[in-house]
PDB file of N, CA and C in Angstrom:
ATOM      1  N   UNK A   1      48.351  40.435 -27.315  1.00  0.00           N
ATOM      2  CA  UNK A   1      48.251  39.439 -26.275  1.00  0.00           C
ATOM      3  C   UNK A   1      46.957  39.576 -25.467  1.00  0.00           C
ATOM      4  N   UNK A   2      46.468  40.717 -25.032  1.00  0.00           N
ATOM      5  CA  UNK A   2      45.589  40.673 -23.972  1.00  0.00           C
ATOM      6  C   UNK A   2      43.971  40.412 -25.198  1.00  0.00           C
ATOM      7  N   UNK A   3      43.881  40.538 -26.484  1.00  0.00           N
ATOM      8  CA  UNK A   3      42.966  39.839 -27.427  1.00  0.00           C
ATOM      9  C   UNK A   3      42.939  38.347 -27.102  1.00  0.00           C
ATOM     10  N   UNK A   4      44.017  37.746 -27.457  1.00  0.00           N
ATOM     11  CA  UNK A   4      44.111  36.161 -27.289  1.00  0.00           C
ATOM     12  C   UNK A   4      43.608  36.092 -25.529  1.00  0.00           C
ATOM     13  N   UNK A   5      44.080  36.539 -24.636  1.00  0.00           N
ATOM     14  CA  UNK A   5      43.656  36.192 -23.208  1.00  0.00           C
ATOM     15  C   UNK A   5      41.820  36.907 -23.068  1.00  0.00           C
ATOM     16  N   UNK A   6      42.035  37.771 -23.784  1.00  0.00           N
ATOM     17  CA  UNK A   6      40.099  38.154 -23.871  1.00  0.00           C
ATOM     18  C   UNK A   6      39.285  36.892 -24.542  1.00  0.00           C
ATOM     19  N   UNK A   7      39.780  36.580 -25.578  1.00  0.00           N
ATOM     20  CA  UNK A   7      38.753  35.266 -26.619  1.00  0.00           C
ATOM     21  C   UNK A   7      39.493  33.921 -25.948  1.00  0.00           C
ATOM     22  N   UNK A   8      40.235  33.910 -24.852  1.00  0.00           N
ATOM     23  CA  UNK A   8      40.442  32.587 -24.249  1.00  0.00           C
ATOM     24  C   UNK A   8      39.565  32.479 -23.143  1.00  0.00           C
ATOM     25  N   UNK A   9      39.349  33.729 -22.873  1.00  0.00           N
ATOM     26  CA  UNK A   9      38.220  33.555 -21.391  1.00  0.00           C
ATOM     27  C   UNK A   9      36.959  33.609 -21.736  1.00  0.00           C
ATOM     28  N   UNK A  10      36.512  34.289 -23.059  1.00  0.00           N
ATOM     29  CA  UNK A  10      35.110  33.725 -23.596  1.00  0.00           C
ATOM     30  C   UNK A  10      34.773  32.670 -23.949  1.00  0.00           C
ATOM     31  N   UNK A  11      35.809  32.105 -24.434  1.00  0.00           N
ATOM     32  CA  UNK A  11      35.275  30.388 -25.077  1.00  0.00           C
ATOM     33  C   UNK A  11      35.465  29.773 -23.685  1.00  0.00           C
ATOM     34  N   UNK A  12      36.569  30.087 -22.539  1.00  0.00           N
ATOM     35  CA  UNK A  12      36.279  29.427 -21.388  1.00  0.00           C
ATOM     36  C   UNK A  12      34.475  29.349 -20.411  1.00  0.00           C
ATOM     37  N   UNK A  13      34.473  31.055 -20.470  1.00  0.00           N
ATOM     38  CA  UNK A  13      33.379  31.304 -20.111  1.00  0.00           C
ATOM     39  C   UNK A  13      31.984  30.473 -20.829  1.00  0.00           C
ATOM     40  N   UNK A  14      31.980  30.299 -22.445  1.00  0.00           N
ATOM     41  CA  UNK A  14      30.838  30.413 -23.026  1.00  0.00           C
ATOM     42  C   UNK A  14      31.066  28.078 -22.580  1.00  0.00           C
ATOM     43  N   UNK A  15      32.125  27.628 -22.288  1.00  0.00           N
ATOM     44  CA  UNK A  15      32.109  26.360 -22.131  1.00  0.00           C
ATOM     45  C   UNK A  15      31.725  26.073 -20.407  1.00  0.00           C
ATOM     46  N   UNK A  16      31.891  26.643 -19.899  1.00  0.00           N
ATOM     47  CA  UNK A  16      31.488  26.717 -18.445  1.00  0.00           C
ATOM     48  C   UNK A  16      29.722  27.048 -18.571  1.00  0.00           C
ATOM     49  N   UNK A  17      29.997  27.694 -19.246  1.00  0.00           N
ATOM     50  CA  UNK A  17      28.201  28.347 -18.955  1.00  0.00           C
ATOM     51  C   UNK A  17      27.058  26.439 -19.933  1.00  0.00           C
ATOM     52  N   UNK A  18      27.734  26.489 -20.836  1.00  0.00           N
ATOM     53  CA  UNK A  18      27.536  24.879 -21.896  1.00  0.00           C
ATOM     54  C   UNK A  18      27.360  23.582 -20.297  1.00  0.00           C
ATOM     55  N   UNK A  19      28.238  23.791 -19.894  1.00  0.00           N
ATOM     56  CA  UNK A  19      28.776  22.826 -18.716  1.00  0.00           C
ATOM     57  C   UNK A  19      27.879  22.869 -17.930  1.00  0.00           C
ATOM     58  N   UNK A  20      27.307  23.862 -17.268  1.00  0.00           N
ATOM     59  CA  UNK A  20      26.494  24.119 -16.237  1.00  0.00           C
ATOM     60  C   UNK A  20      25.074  24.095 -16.539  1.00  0.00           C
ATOM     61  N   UNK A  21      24.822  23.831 -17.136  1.00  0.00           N
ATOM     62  CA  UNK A  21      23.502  24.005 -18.470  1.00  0.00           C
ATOM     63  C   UNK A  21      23.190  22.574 -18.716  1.00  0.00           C
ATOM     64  N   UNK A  22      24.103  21.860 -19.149  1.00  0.00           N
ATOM     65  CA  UNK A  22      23.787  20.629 -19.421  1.00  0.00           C
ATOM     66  C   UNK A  22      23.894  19.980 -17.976  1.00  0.00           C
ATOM     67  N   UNK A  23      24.755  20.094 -17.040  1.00  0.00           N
ATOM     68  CA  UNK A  23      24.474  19.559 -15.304  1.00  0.00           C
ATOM     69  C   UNK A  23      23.103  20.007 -15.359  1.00  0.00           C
ATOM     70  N   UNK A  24      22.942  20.926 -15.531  1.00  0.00           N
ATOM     71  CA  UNK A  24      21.310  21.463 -14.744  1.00  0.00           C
ATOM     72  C   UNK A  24      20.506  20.724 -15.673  1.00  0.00           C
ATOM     73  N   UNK A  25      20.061  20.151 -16.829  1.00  0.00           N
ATOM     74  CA  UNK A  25      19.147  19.600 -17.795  1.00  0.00           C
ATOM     75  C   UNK A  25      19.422  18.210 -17.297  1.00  0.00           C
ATOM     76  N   UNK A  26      20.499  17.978 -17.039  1.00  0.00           N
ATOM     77  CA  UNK A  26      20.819  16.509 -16.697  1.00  0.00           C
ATOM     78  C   UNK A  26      20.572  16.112 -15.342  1.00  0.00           C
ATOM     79  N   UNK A  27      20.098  17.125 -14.443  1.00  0.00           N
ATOM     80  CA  UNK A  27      20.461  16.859 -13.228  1.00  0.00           C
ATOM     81  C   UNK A  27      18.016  16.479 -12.934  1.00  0.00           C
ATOM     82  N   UNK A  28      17.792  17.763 -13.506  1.00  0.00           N
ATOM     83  CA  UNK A  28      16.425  17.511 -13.709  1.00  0.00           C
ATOM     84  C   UNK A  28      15.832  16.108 -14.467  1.00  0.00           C
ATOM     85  N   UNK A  29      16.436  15.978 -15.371  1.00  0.00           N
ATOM     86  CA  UNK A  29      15.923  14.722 -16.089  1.00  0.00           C
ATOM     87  C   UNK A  29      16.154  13.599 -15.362  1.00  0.00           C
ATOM     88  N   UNK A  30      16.954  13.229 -14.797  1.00  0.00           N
ATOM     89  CA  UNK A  30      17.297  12.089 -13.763  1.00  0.00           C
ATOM     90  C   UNK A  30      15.972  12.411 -12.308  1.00  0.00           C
ATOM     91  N   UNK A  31      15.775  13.895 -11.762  1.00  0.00           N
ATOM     92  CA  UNK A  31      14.737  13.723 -11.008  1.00  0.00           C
ATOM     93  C   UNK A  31      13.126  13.460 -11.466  1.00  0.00           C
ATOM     94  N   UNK A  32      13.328  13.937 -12.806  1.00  0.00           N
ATOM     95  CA  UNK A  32      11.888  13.879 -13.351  1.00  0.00           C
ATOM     96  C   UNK A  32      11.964  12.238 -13.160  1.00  0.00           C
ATOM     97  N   UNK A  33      12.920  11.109 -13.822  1.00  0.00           N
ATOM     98  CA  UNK A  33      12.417  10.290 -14.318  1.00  0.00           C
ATOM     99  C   UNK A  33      12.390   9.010 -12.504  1.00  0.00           C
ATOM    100  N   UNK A  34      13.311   9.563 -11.357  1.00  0.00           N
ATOM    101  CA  UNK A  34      12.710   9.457 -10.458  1.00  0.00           C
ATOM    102  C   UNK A  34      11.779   9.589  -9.921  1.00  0.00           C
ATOM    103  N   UNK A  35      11.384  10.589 -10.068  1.00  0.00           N
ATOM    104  CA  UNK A  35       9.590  11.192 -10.054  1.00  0.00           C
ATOM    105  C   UNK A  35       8.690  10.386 -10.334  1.00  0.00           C
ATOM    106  N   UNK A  36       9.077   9.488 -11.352  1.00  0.00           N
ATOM    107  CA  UNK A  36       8.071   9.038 -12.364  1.00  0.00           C
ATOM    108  C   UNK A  36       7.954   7.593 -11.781  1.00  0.00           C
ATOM    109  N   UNK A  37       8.935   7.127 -11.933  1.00  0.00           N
ATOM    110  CA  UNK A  37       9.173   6.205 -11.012  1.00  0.00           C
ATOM    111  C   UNK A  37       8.806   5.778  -9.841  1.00  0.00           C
ATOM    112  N   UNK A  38       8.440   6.698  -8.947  1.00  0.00           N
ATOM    113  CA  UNK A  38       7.903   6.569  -7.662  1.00  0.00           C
ATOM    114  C   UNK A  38       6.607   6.838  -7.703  1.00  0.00           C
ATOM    115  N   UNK A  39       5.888   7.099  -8.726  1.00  0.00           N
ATOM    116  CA  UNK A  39       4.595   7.519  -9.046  1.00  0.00           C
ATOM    117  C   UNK A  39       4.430   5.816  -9.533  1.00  0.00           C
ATOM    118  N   UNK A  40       4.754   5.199 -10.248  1.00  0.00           N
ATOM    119  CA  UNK A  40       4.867   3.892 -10.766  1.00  0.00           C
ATOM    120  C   UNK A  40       4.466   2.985  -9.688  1.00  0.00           C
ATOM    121  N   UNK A  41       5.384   3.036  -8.900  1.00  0.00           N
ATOM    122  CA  UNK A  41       5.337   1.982  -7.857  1.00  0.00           C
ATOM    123  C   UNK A  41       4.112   2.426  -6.803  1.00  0.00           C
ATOM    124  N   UNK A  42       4.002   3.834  -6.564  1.00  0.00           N
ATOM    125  CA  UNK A  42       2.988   4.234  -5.433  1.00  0.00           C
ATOM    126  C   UNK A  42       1.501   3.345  -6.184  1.00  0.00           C
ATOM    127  N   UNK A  43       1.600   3.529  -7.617  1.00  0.00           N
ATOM    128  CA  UNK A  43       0.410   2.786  -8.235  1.00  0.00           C
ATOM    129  C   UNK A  43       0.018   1.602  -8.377  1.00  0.00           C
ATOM    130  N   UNK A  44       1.464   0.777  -8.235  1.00  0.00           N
ATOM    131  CA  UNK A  44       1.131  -0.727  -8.517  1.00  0.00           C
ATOM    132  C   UNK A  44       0.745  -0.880  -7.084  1.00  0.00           C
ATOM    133  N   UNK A  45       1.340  -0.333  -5.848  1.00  0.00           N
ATOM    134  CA  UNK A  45       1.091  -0.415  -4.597  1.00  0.00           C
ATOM    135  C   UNK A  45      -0.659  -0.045  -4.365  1.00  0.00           C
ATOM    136  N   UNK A  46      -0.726   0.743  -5.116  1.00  0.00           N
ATOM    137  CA  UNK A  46      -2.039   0.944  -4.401  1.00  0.00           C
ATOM    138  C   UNK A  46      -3.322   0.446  -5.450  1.00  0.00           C
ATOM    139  N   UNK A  47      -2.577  -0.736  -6.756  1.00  0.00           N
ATOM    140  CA  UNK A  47      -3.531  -1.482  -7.215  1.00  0.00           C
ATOM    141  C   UNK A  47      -3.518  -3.009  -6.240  1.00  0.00           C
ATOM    142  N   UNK A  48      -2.051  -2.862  -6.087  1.00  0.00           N
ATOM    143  CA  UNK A  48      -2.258  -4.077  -5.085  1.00  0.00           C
ATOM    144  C   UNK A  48      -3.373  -4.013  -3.841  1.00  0.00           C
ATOM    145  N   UNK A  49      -3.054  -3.190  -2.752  1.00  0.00           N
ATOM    146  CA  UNK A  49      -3.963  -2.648  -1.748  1.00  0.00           C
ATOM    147  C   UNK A  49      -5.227  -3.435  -2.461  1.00  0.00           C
ATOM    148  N   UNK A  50      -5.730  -2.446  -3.566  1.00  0.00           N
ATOM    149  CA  UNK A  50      -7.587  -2.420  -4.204  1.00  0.00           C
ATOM    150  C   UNK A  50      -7.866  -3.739  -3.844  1.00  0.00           C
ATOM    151  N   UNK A  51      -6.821  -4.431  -4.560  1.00  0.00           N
ATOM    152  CA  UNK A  51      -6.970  -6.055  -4.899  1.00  0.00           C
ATOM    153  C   UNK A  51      -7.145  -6.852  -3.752  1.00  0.00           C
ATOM    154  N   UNK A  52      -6.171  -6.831  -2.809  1.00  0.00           N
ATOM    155  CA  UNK A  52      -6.578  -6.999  -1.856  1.00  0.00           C
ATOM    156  C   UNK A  52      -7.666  -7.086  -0.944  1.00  0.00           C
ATOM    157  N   UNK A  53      -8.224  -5.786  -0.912  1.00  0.00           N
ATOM    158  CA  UNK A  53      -9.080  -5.406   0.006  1.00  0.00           C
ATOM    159  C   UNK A  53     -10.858  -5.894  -0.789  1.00  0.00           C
ATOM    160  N   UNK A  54     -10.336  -5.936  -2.097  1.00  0.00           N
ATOM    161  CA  UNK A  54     -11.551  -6.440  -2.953  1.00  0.00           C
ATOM    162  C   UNK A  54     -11.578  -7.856  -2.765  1.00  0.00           C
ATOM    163  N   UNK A  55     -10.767  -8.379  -2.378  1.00  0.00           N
ATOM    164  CA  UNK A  55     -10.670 -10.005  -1.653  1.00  0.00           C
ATOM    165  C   UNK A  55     -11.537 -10.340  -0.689  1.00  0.00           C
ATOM    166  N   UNK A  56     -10.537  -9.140   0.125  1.00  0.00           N
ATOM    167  CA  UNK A  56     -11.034  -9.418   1.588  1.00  0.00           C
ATOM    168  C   UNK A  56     -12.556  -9.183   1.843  1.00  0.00           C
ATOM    169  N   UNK A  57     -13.138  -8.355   0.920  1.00  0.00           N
ATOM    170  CA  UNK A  57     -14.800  -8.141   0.924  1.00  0.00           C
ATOM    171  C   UNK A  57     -15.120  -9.144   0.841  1.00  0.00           C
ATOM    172  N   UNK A  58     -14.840  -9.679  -0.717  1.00  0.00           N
ATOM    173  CA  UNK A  58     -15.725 -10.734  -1.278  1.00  0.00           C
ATOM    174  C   UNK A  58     -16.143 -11.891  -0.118  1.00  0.00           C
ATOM    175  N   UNK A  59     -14.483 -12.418   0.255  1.00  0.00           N
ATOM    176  CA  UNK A  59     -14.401 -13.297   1.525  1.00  0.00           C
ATOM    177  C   UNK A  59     -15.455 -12.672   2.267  1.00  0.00           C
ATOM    178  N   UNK A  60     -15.557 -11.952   2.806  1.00  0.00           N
ATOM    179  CA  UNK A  60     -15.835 -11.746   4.129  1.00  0.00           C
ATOM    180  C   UNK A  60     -17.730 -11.199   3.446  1.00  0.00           C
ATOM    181  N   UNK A  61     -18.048 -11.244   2.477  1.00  0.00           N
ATOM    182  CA  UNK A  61     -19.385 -11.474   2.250  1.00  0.00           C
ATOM    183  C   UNK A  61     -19.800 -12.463   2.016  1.00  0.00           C
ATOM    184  N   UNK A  62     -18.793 -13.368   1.227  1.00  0.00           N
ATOM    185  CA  UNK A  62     -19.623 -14.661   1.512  1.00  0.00           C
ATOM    186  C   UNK A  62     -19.325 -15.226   2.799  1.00  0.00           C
ATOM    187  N   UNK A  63     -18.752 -14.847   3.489  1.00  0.00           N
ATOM    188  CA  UNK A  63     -18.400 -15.807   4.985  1.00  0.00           C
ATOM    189  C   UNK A  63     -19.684 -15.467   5.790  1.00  0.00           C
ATOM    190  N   UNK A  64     -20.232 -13.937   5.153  1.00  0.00           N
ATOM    191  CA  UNK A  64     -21.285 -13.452   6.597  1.00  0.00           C
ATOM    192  C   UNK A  64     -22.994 -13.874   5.617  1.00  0.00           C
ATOM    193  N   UNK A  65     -22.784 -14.827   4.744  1.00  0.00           N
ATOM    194  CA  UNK A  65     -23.904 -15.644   4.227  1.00  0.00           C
ATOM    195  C   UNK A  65     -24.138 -17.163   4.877  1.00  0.00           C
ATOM    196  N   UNK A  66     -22.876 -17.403   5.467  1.00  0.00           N
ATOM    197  CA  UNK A  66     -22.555 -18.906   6.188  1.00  0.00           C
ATOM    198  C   UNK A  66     -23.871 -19.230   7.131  1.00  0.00           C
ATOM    199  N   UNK A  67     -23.662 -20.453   6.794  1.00  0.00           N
ATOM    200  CA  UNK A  67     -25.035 -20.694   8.168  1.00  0.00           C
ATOM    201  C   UNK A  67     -24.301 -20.614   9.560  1.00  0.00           C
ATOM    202  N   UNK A  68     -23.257 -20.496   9.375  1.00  0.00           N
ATOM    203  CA  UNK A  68     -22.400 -20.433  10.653  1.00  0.00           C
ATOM    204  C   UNK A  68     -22.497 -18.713  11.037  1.00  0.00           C
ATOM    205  N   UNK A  69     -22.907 -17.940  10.413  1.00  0.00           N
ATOM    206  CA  UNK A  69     -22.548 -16.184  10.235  1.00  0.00           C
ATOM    207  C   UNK A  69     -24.453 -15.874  11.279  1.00  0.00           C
ATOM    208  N   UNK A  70     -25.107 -16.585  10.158  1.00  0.00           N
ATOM    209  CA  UNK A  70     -26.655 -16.545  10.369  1.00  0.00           C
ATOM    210  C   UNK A  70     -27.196 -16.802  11.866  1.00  0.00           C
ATOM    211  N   UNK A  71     -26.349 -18.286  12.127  1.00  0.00           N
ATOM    212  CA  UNK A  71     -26.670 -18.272  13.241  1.00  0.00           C
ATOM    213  C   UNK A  71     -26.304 -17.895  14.782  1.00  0.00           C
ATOM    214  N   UNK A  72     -25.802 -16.685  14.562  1.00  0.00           N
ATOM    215  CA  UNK A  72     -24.744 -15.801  15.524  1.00  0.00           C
ATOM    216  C   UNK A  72     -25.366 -15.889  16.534  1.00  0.00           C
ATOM    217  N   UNK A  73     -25.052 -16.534  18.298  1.00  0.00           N
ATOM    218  CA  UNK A  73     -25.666 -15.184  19.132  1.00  0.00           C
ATOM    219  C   UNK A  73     -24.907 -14.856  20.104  1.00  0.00           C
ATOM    220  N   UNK A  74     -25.174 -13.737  20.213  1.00  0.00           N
ATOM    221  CA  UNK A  74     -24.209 -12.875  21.415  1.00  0.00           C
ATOM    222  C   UNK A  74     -23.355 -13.622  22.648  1.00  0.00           C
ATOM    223  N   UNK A  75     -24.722 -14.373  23.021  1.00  0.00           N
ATOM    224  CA  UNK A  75     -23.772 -15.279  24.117  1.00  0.00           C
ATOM    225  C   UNK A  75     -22.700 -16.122  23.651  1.00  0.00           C
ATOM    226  N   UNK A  76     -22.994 -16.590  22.880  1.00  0.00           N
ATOM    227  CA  UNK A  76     -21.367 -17.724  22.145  1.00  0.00           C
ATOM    228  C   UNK A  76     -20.485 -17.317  22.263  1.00  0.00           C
ATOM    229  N   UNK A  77     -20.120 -16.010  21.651  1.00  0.00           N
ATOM    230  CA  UNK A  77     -18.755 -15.183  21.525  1.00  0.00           C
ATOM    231  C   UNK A  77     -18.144 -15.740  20.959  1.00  0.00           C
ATOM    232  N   UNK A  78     -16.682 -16.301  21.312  1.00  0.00           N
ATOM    233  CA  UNK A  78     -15.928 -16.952  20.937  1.00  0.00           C
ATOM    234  C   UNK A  78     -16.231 -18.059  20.233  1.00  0.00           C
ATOM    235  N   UNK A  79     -16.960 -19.280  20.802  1.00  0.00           N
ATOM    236  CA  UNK A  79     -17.389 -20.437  19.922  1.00  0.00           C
ATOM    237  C   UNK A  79     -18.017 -19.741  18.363  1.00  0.00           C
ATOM    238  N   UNK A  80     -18.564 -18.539  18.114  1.00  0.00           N
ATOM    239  CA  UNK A  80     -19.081 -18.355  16.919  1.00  0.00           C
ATOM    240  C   UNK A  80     -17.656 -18.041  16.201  1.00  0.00           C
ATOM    241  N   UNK A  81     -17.035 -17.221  16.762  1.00  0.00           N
ATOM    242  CA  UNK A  81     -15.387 -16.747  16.156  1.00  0.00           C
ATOM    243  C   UNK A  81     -15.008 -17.772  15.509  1.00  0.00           C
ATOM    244  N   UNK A  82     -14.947 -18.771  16.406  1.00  0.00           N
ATOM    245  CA  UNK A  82     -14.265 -19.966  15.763  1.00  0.00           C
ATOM    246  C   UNK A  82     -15.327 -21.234  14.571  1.00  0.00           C
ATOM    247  N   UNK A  83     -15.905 -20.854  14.556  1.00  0.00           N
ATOM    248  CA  UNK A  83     -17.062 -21.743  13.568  1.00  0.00           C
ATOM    249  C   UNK A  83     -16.628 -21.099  12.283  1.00  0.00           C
ATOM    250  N   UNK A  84     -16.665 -19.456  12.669  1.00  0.00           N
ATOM    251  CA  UNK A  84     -16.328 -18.939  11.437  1.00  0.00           C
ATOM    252  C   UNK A  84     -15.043 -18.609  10.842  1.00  0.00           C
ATOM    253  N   UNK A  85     -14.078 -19.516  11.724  1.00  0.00           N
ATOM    254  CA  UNK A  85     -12.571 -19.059  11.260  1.00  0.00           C
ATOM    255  C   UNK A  85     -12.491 -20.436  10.545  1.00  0.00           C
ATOM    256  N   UNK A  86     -13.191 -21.469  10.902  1.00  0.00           N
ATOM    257  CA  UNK A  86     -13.128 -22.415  10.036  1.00  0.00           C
ATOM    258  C   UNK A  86     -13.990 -22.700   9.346  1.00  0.00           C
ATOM    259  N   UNK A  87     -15.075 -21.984   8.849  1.00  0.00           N
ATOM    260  CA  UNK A  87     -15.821 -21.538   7.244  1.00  0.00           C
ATOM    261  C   UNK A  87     -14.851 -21.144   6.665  1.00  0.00           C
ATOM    262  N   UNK A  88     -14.356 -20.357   7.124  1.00  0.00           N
ATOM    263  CA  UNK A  88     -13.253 -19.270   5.923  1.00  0.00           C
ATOM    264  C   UNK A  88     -11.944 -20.281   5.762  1.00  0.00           C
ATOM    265  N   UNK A  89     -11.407 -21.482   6.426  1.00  0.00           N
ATOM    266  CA  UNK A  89     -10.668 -22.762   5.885  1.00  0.00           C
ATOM    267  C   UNK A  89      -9.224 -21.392   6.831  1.00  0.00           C
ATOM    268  N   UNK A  90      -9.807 -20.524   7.712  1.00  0.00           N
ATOM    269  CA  UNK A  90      -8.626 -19.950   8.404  1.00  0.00           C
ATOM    270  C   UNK A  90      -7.924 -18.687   7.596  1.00  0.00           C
ATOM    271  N   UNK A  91      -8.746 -17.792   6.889  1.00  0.00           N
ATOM    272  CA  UNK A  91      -8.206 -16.883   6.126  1.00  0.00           C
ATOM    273  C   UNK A  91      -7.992 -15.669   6.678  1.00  0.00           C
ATOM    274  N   UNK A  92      -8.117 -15.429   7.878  1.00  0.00           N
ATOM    275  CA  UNK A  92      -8.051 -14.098   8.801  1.00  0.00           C
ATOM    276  C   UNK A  92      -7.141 -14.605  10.060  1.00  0.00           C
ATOM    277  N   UNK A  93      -6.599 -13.550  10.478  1.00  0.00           N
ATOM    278  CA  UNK A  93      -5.999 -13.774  11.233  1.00  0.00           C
ATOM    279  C   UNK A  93      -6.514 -13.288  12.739  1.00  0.00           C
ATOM    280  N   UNK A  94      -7.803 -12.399  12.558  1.00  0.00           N
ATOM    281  CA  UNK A  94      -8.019 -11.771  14.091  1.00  0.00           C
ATOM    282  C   UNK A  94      -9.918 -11.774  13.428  1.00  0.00           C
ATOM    283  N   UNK A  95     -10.680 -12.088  14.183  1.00  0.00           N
ATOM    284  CA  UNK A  95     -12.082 -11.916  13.776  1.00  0.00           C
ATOM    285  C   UNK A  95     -12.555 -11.476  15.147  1.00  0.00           C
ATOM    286  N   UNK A  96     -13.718 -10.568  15.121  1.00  0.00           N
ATOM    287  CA  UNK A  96     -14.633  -9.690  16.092  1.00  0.00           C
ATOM    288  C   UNK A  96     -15.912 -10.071  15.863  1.00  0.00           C
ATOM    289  N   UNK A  97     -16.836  -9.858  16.850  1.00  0.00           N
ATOM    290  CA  UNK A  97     -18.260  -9.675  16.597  1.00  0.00           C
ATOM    291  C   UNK A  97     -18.804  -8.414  17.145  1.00  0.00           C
ATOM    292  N   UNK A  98     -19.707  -7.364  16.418  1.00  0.00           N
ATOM    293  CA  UNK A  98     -19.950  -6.720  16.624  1.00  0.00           C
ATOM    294  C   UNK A  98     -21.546  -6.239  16.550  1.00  0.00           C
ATOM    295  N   UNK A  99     -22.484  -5.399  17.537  1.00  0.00           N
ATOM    296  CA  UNK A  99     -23.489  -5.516  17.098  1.00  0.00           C
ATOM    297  C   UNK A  99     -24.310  -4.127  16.432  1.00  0.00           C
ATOM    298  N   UNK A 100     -25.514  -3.922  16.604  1.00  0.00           N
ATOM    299  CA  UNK A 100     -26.043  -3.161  15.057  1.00  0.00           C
ATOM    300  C   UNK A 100     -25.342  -1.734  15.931  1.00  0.00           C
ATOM    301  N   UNK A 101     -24.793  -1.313  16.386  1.00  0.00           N
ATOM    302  CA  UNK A 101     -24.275  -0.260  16.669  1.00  0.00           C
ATOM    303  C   UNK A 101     -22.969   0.072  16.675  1.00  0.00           C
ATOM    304  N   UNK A 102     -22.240  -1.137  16.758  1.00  0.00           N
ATOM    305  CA  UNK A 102     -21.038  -1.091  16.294  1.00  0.00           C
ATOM    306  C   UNK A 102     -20.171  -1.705  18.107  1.00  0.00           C
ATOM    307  N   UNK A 103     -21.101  -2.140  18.434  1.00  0.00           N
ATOM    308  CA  UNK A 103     -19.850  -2.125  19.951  1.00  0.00           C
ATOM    309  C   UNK A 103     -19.489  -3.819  19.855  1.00  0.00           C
ATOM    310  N   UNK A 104     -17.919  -3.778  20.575  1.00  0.00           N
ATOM    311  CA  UNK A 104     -18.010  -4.849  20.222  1.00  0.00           C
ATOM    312  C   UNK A 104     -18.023  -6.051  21.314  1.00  0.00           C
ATOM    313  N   UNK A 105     -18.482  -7.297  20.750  1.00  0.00           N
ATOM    314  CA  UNK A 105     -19.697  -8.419  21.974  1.00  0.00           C
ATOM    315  C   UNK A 105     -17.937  -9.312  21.921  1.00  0.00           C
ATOM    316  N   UNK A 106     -17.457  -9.813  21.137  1.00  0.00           N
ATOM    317  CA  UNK A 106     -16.252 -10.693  21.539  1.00  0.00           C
ATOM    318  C   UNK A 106     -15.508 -10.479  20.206  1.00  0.00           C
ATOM    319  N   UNK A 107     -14.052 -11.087  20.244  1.00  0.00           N
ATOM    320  CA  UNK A 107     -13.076 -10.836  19.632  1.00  0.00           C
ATOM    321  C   UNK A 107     -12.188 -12.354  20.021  1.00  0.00           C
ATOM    322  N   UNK A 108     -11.329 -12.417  18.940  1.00  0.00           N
ATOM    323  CA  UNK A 108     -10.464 -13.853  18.692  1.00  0.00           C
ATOM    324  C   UNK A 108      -9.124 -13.683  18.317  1.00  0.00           C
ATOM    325  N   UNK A 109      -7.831 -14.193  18.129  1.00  0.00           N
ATOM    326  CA  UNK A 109      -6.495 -14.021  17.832  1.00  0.00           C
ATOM    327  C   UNK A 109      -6.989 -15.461  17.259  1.00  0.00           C
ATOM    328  N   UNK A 110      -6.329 -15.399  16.347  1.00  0.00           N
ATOM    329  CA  UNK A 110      -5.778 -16.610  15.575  1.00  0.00           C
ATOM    330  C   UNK A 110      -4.950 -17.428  16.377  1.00  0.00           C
ATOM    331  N   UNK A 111      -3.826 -17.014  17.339  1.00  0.00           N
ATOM    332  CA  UNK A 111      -3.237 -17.765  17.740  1.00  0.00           C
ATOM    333  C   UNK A 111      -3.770 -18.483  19.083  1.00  0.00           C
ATOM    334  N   UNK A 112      -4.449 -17.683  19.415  1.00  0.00           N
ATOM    335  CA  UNK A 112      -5.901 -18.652  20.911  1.00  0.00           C
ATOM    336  C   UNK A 112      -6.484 -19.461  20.127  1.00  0.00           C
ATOM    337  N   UNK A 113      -6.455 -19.834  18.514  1.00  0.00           N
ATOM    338  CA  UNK A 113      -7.268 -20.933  18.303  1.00  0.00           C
ATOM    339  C   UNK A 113      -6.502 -22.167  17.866  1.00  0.00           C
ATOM    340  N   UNK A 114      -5.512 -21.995  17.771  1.00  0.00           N
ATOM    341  CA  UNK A 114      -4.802 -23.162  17.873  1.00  0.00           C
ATOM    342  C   UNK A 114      -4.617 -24.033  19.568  1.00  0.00           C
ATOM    343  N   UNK A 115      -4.768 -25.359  19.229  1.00  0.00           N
ATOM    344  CA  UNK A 115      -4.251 -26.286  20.454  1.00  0.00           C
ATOM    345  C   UNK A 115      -3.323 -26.504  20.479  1.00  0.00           C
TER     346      UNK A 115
END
């Protein structure tokens, strides 16, 4: 008797140890392929961003070719903001002017330019 209760607790044992083995392989493979996954999306996210922001250049180089861009001057402020929110047909939502040092001369909300 105590043979049969010895080779009942090894095949218990050696199926527990099977059990716990495959949780643990199974438990990793589900995080790997989460892993992977979130690596996926962080990428399409941050091809989107590129795309974006490769927009927003282009726009905003040809907007600062405008004869409206050219003929900037400091005193206008605002009236230039708005010349150039409607070159761009209204594609920004907040535009600044700034000068060769970086300080800035006036600034606009999109929503002050509506009547």
């Amino acid at each position: 008797m105590p043979v049969i209760w010895g080779i009942t607790c090894l095949i218990i044992g050696i199926l527990v140890a099977i059990g716990l083995y495959s949780y643990s392989s199974a438990e990793k493979a589900m995080a790997d392929q989460f892993n992977q996954q979130q690596l996926v999306l962080a990428q399409q996210g941050a091809q989107g961003m590129e795309k974006y922001l490769g927009t927003l250049r282009q726009t905003l180089m040809v907007l600062t070719r405008t004869p409206e861009a050219r003929n900037l001057k400091k005193e206008d402020g605002e009236e230039n903001l708005k010349a150039l929110w409607e070159a761009s047909g209204g594609a920004f939502d907040f535009l600044f002017q700034i000068d060769g040092r970086g300080k800035l001369l006036s600034s606009i909300h999109r929503k002050s330019w509506r009547a």
